[in-house]
Protein backbone atom coordinates (compact mmCIF):
# COMPACT_ATOMS: atom_id res chain seq x y z
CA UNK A 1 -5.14 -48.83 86.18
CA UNK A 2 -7.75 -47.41 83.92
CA UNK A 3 -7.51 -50.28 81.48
CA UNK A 4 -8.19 -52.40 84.70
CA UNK A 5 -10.82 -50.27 86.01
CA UNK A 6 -12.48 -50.42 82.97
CA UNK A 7 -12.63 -54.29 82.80
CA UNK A 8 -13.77 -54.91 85.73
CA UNK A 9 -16.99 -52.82 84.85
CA UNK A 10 -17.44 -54.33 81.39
CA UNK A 11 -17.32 -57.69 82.87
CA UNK A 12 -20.69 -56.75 84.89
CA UNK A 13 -22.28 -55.01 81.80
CA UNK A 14 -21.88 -51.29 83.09
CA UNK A 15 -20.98 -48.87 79.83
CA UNK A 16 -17.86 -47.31 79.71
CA UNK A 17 -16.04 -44.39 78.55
CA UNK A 18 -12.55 -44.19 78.07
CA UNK A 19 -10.86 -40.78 78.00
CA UNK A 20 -7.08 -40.62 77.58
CA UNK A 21 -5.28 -37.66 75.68
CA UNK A 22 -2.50 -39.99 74.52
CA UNK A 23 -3.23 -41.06 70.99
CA UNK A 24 -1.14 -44.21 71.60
CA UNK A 25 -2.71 -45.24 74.90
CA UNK A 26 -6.57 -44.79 72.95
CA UNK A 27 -5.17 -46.95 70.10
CA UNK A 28 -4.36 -49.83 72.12
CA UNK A 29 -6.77 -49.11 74.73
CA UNK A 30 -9.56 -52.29 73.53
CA UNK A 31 -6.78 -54.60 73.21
CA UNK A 32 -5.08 -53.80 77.17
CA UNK A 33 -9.33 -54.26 78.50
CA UNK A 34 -9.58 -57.15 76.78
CA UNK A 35 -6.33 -58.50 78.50
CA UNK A 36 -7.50 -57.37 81.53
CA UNK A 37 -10.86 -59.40 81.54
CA UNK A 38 -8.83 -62.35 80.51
CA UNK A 39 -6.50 -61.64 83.56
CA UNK A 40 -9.66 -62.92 86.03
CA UNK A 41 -9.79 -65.79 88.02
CA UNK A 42 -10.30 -68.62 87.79
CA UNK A 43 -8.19 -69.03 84.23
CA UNK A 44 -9.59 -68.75 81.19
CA UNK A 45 -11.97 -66.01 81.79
CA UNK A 46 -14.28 -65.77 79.01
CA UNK A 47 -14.94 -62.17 77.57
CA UNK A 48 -18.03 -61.46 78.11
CA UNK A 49 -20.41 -61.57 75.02
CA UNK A 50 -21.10 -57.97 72.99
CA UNK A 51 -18.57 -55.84 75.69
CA UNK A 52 -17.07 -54.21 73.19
CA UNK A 53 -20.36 -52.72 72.19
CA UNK A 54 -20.49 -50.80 75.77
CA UNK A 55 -17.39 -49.52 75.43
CA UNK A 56 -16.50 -45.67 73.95
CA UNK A 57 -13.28 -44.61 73.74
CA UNK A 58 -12.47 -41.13 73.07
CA UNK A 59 -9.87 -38.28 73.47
CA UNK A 60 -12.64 -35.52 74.62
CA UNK A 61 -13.08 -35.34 77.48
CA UNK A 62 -16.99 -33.87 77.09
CA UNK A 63 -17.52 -37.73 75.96
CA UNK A 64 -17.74 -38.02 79.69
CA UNK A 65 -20.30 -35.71 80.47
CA UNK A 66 -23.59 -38.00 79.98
CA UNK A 67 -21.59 -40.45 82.77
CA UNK A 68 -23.19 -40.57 86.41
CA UNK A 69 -19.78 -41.87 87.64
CA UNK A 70 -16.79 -40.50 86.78
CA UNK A 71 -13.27 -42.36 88.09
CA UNK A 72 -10.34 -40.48 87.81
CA UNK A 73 -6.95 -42.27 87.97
CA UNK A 74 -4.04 -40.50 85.94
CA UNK A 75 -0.73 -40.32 87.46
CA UNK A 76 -0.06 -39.76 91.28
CA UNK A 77 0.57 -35.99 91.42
CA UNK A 78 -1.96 -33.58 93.23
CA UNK A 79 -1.16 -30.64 90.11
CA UNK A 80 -2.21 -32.66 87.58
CA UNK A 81 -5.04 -34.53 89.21
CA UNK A 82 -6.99 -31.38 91.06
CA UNK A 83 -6.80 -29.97 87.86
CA UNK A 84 -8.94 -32.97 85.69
CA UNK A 85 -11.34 -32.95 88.69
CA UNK A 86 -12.08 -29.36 88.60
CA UNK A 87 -12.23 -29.63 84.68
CA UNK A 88 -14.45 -32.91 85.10
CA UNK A 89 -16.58 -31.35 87.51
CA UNK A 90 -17.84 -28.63 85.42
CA UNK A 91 -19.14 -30.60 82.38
CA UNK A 92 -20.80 -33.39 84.87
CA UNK A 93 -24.74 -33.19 85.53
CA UNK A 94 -25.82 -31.86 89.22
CA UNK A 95 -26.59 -35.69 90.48
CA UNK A 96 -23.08 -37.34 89.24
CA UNK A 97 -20.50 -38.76 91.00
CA UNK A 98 -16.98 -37.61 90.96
CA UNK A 99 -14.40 -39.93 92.56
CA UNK A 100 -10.44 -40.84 92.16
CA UNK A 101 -8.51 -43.37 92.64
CA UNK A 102 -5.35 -41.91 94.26
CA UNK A 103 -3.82 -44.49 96.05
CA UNK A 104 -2.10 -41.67 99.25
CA UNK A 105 -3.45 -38.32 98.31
CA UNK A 106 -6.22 -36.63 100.30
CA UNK A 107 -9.45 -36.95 99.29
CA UNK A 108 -10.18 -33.19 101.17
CA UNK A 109 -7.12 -31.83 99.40
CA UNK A 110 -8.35 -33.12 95.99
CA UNK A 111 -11.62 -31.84 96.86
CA UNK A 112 -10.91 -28.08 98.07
CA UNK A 113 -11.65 -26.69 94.82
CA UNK A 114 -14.68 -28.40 93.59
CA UNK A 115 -17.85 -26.61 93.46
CA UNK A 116 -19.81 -29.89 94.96
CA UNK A 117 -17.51 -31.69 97.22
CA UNK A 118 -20.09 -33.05 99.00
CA UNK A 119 -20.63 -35.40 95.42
CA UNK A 120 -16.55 -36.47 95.68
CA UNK A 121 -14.83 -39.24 97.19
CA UNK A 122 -12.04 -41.27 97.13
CA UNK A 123 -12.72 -44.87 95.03
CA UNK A 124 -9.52 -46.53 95.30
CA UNK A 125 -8.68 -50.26 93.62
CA UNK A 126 -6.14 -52.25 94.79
CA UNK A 127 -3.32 -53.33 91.86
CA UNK A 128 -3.55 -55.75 90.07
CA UNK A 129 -7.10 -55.17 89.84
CA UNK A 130 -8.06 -58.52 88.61
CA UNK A 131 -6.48 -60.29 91.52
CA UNK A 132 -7.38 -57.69 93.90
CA UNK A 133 -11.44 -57.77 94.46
CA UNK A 134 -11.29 -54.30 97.62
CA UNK A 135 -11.96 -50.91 96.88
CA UNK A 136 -11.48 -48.27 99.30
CA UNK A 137 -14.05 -45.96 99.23
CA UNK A 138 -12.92 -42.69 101.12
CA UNK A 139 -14.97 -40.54 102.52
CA UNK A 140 -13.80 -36.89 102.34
CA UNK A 141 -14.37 -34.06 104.83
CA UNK A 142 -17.48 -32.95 103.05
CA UNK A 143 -18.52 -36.21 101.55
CA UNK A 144 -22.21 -37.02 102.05
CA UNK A 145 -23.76 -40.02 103.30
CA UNK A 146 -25.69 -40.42 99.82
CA UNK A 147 -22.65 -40.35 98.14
CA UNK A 148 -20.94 -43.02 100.29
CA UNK A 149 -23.85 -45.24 100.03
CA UNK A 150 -24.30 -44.88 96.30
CA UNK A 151 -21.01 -45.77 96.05
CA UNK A 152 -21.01 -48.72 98.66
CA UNK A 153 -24.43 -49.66 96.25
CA UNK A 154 -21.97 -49.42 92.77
CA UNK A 155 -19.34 -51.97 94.00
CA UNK A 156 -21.27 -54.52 94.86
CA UNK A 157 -22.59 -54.27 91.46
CA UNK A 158 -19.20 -54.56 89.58
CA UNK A 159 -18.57 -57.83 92.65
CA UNK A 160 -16.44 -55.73 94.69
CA UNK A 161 -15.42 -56.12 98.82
CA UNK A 162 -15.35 -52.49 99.72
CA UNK A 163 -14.78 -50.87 103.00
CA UNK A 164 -15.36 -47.25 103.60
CA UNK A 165 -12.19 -45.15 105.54
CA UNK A 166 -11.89 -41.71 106.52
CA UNK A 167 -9.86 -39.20 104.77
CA UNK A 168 -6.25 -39.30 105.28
CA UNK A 169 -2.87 -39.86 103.15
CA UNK A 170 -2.39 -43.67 101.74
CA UNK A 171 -5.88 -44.68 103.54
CA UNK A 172 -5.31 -48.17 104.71
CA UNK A 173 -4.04 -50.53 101.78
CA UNK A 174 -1.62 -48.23 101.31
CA UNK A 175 -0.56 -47.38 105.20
CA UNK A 176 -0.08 -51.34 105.23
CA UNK A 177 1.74 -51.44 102.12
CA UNK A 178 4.41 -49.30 103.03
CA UNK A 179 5.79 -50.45 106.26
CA UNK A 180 5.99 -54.02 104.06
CA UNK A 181 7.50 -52.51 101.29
CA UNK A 182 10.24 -50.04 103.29
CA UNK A 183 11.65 -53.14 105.70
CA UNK A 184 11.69 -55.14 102.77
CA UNK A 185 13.93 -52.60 100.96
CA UNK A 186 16.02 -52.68 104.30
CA UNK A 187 16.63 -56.33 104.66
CA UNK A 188 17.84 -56.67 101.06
CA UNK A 189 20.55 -53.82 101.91
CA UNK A 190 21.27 -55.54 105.24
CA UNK A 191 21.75 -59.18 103.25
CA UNK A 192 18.78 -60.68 103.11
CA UNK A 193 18.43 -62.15 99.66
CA UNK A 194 15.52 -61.54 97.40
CA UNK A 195 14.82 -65.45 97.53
CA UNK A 196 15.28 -65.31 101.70
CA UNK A 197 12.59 -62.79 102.06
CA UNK A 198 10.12 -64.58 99.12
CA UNK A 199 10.41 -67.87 101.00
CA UNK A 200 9.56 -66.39 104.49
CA UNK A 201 6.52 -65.05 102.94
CA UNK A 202 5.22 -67.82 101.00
CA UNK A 203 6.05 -70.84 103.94
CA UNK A 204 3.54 -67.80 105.93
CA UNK A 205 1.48 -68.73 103.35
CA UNK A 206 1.19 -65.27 100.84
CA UNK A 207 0.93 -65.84 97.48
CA UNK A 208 3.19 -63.03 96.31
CA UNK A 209 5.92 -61.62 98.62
CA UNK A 210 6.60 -58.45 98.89
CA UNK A 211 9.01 -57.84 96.43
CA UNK A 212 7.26 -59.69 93.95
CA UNK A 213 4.11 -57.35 95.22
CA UNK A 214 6.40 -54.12 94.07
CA UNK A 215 7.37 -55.54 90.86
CA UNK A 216 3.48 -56.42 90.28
CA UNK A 217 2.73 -52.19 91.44
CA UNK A 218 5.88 -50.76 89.42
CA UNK A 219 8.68 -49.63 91.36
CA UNK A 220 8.12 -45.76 90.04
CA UNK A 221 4.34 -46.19 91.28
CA UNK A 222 5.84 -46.85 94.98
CA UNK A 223 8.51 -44.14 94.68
CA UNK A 224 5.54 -41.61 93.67
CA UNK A 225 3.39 -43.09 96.66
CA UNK A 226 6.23 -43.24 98.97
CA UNK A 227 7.12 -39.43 98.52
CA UNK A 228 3.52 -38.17 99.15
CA UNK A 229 3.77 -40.46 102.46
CA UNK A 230 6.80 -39.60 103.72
CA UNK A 231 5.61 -35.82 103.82
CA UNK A 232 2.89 -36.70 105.88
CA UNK A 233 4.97 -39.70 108.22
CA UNK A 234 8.35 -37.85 107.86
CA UNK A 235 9.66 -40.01 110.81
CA UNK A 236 8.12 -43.51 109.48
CA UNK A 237 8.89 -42.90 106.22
CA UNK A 238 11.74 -42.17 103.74
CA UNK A 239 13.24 -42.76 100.32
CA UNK A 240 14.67 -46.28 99.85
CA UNK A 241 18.31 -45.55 98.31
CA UNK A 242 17.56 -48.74 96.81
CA UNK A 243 13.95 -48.30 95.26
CA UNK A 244 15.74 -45.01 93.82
CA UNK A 245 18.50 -46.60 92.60
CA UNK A 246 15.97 -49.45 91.10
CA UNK A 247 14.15 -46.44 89.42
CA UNK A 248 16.57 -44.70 87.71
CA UNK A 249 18.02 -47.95 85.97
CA UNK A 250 14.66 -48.32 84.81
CA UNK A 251 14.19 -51.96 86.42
CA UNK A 252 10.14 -50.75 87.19
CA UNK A 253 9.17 -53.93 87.57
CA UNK A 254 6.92 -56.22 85.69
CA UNK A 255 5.62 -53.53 82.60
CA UNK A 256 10.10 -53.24 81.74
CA UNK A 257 9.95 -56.39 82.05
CA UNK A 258 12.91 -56.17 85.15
CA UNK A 259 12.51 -55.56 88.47
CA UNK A 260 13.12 -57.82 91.80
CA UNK A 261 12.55 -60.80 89.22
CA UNK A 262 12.40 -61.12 85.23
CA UNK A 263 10.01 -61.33 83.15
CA UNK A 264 9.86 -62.79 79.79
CA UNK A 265 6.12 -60.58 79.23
CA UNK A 266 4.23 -58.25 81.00
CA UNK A 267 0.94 -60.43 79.70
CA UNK A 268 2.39 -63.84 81.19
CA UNK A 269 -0.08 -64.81 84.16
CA UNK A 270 1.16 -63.88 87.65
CA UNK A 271 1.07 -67.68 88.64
CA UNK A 272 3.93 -68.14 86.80
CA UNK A 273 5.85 -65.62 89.33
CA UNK A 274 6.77 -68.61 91.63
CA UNK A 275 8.79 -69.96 88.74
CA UNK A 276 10.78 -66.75 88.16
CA UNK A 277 14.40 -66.19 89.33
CA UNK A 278 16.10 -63.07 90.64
CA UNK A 279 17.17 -60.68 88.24
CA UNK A 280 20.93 -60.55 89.18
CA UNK A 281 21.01 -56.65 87.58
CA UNK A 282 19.02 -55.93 90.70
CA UNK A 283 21.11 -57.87 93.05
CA UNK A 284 23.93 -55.88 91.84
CA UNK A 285 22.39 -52.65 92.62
CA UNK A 286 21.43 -53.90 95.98
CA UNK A 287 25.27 -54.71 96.75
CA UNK A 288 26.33 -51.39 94.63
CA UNK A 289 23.75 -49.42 97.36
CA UNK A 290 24.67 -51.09 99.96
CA UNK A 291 28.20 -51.10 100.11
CA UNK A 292 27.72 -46.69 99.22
CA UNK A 293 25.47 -46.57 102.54
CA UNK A 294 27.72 -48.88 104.49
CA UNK A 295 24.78 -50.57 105.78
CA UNK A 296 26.27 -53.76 108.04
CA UNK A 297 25.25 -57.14 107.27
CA UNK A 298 22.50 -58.90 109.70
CA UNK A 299 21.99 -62.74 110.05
CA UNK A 300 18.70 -63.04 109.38
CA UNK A 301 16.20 -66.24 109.41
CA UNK A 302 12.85 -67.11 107.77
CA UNK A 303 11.06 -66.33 111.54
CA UNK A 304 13.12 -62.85 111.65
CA UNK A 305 12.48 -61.85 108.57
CA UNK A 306 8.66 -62.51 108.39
CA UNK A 307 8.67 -60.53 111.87
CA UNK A 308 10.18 -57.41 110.90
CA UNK A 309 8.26 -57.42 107.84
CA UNK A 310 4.49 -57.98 109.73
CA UNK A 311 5.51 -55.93 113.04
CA UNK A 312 5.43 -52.11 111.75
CA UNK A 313 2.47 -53.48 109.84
CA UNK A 314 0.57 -54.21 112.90
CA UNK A 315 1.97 -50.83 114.59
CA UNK A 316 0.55 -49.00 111.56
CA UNK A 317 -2.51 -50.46 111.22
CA UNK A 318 -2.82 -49.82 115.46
CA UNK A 319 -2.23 -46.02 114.21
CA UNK A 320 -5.01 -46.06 111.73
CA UNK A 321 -7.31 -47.56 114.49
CA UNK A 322 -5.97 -44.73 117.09
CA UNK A 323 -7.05 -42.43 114.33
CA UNK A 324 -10.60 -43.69 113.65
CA UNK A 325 -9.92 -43.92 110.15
CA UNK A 326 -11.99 -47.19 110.05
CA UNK A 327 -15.07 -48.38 111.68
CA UNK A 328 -14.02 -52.08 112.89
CA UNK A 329 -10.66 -53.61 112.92
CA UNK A 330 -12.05 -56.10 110.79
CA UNK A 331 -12.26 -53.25 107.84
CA UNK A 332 -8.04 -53.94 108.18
CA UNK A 333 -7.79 -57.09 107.94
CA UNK A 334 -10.27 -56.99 104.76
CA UNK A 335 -7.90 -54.57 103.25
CA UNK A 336 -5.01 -56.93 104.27
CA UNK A 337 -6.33 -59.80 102.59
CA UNK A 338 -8.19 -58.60 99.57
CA UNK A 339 -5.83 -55.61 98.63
CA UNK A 340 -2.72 -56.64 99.25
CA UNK A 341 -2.93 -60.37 99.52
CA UNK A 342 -2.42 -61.25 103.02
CA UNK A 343 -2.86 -65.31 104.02
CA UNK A 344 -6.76 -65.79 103.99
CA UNK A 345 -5.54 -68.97 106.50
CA UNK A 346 -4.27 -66.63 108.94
CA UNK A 347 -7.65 -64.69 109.49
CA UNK A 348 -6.03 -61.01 108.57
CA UNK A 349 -2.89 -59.05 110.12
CA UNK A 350 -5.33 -57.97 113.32
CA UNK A 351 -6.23 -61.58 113.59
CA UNK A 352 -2.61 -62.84 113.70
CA UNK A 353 -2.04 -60.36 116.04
CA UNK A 354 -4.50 -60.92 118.22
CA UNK A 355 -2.60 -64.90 118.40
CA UNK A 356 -0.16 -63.06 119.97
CA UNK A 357 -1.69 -60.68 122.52
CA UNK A 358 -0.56 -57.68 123.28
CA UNK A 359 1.63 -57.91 125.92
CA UNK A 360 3.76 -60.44 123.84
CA UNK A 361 3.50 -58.47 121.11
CA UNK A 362 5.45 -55.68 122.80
CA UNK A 363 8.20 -58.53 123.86
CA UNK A 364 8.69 -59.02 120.35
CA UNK A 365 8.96 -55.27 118.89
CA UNK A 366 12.03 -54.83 121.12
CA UNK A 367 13.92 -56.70 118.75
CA UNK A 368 12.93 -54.12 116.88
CA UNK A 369 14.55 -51.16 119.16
CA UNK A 370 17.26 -50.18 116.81
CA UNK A 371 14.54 -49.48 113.78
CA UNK A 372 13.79 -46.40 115.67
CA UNK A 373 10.06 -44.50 115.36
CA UNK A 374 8.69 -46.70 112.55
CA UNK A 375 8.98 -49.51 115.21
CA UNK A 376 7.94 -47.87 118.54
CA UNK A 377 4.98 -49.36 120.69
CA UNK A 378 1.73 -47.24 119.79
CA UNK A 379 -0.32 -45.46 123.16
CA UNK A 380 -3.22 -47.90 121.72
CA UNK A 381 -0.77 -50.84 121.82
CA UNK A 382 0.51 -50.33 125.14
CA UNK A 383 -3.16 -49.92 126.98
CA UNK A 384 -4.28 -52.52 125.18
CA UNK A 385 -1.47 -55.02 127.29
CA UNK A 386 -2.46 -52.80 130.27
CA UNK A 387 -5.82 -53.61 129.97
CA UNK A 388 -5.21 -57.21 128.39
CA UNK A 389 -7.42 -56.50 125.00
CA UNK A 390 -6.95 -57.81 121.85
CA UNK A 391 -7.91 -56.04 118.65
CA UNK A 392 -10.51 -57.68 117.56
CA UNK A 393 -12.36 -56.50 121.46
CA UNK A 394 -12.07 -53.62 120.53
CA UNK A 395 -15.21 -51.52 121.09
CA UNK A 396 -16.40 -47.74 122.74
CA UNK A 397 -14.12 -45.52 123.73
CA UNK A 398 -11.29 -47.40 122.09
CA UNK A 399 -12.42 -47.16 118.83
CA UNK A 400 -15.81 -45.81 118.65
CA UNK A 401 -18.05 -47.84 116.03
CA UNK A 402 -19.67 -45.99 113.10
CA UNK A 403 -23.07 -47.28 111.32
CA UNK A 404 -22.31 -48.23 107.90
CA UNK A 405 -24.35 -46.42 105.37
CA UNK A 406 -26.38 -48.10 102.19
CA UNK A 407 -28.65 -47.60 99.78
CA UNK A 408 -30.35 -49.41 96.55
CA UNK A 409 -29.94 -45.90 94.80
CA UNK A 410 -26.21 -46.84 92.93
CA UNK A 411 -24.48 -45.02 90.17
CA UNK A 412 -26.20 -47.39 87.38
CA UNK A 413 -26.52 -45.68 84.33
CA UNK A 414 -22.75 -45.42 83.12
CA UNK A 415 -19.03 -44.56 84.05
């Protein structure tokens, strides 16, 4: 992700600083950027002319101090990342910015032992970063408005969509991921086939199913993600035996080169995914799991399958509304579409919904019954078919609207 993140600021000119206190990672850390401005659409992206010169790459981290934006996105463990950001904090100037990238840890949590939390936000990008244009900018408990609309000011700059959610673990990409992800991981250990569930999704129109979506992540990066979650959503969420058992046979995904599917290179372009077969080491793990967990075999079809998969995505995303996490249900259906890929044709996961209505919408969860909490009808859900709204009328006491903040005053100078 920092290679990424680091692109997609060269690309728009803004210097960078690169900080890394693995020797190996600094030595090949020009070459992965350069990949990773290649890796834009449309294909071939040019590299843009003199970037190199606006790039400093160092393994002290006082090389960061002059920045006015600071992004930090090491691994996804609340130890190791509180203590950068108190370490960052204290060599940055008064007026910088402080932000990280965690993908499902609190911004407030991260926050509680800065000196200036009120200059420290959440500034999440959505993998793979070229593909993925949203950012989640997340305001903390003690965030301020000037920081939020600095911020809001920065990504347009670097051509980002970004929407701005309250604090809260996984935010919203990653609240939608994870019901996707988990009944995916189900309906391979209840016979689905990995091709079965990658059909449903693309004849719905998605570029990149789900499982191809995991491989594309890392498998280890959703195990790490998934544990913070399920301590938060112990009753929606718990460890796939499968995405375990995927793990520790080292089958990450696309950087192994094995996951769901095989790859012949971690650099080949993701449109060749649709050309890739199932890597039968992970079907054997999938029968090896589920015959241990004696999980019984379901018929499924391309309609039941793409149901179970966007059902407890529209019951979580009705939580994150309950929970005014967002302003507009729009905000979720931007963070469907632009961070983890959802049809553009079909408007957004609210929109489909909203096709629906929510009265049939509750028809069709109670196929869904035997799933348990991660598939029960929300309060929100259930007066919305009493009072016969749809999402997207949505307004007041429902989900009261917030004013969106902005300013011209952005975090220019460097990152």
């Amino acid at each position: 992700m920092g290679s990424s993140i680091a692109a997609a600021h060269l690309r728009h000119a803004v210097p960078v600083v690169v900080y890394d206190l693995d020797p190996q990672v600094l030595d090949s850390a020009v070459q992965r950027i350069a990949e990773q401005i290649a890796a834009y659409v449309p294909q071939p992206s040019p590299l843009p002319e003199g970037w190199q010169s606006q790039l400093t790459i160092s393994d002290n981290l006082q090389a960061a101090a002059a920045c006015d934006l600071v992004i930090e996105c090491i691994l996804e463990s609340f130890p190791a990342k509180s203590a950068l950001l108190v370490q960052l904090e204290s060599l940055l100037g008064q007026q910088a910015v402080l932000v990280s990238n965690t993908s499902t840890i609190p911004i407030g949590r991260l926050g509680a032992a800065l000196t200036r939390p009120e200059r420290f936000c959440g500034f999440h990008f959505c993998h793979p970063v070229p593909q993925r244009p949203l950012v989640e900018i997340v305001r903390g408990p003690k965030t301020s408005a000037h920081t939020i609309a600095r911020l809001l000011a920065h990504a347009r700059r670097i051509g980002r969509i970004a929407i701005v959610v309250q604090d809260g673990p996984g935010f919203v990409v990653n609240r939608l991921l994870f019901p996707l992800a988990s009944e995916a991981l189900d309906l391979l250990l209840e016979g689905a086939s990995i091709e079965a569930i990658e059909q449903a999704t693309a004849e719905f129109g998605w570029a990149k199913g789900p499982l191809r979506l995991l491989d594309e992540i890392g498998l280890d990066i959703v195990l790490q993600g998934g544990v913070v979650l399920s301590e938060s959503f112990p009753e929606r969420i718990a460890a796939s035996p499968l995405l375990v058992a995927m793990v520790k046979q080292g089958l990450l995904g696309r950087k192994s080169g094995a996951g769901f599917f095989v790859y012949s290179s971690p650099k080949q372009p993701a449109s060749a995914d649709a050309l890739r077969q199932p890597n039968p080491a992970a079907q054997a793990i999938i029968d090896r799991v589920a015959s241990q967990w004696a999980r019984p075999a379901e018929k499924h079809t391309p309609q039941t399958i793409l149901m179970r998969l966007l059902l407890p995505m529209v019951l979580e995303a009705s939580r994150i509304i309950e929970e005014n996490k967002v302003q507009d249900p729009r905000d979720i259906d931007l963070a469907a579409i632009f961070g983890l890929g959802f049809p553009e044709l079909q408007g957004g996961l609210l929109w489909w919904a909203d096709t629906f209505g929510p009265t049939r919408l509750l028809n069709m969860l109670r196929s869904l019954e035997h799933l348990g909490a991660r598939a029960q009808p929300t309060p929100l859900l259930r007066e919305m078919a009493r009072r016969d709204v749809r999402f997207y009328q949505l307004t007041g006491g429902a989900m009261p609207r917030g004013r969106r903040q902005d300013s011209a005053d952005d975090c220019s100078g460097s990152l």
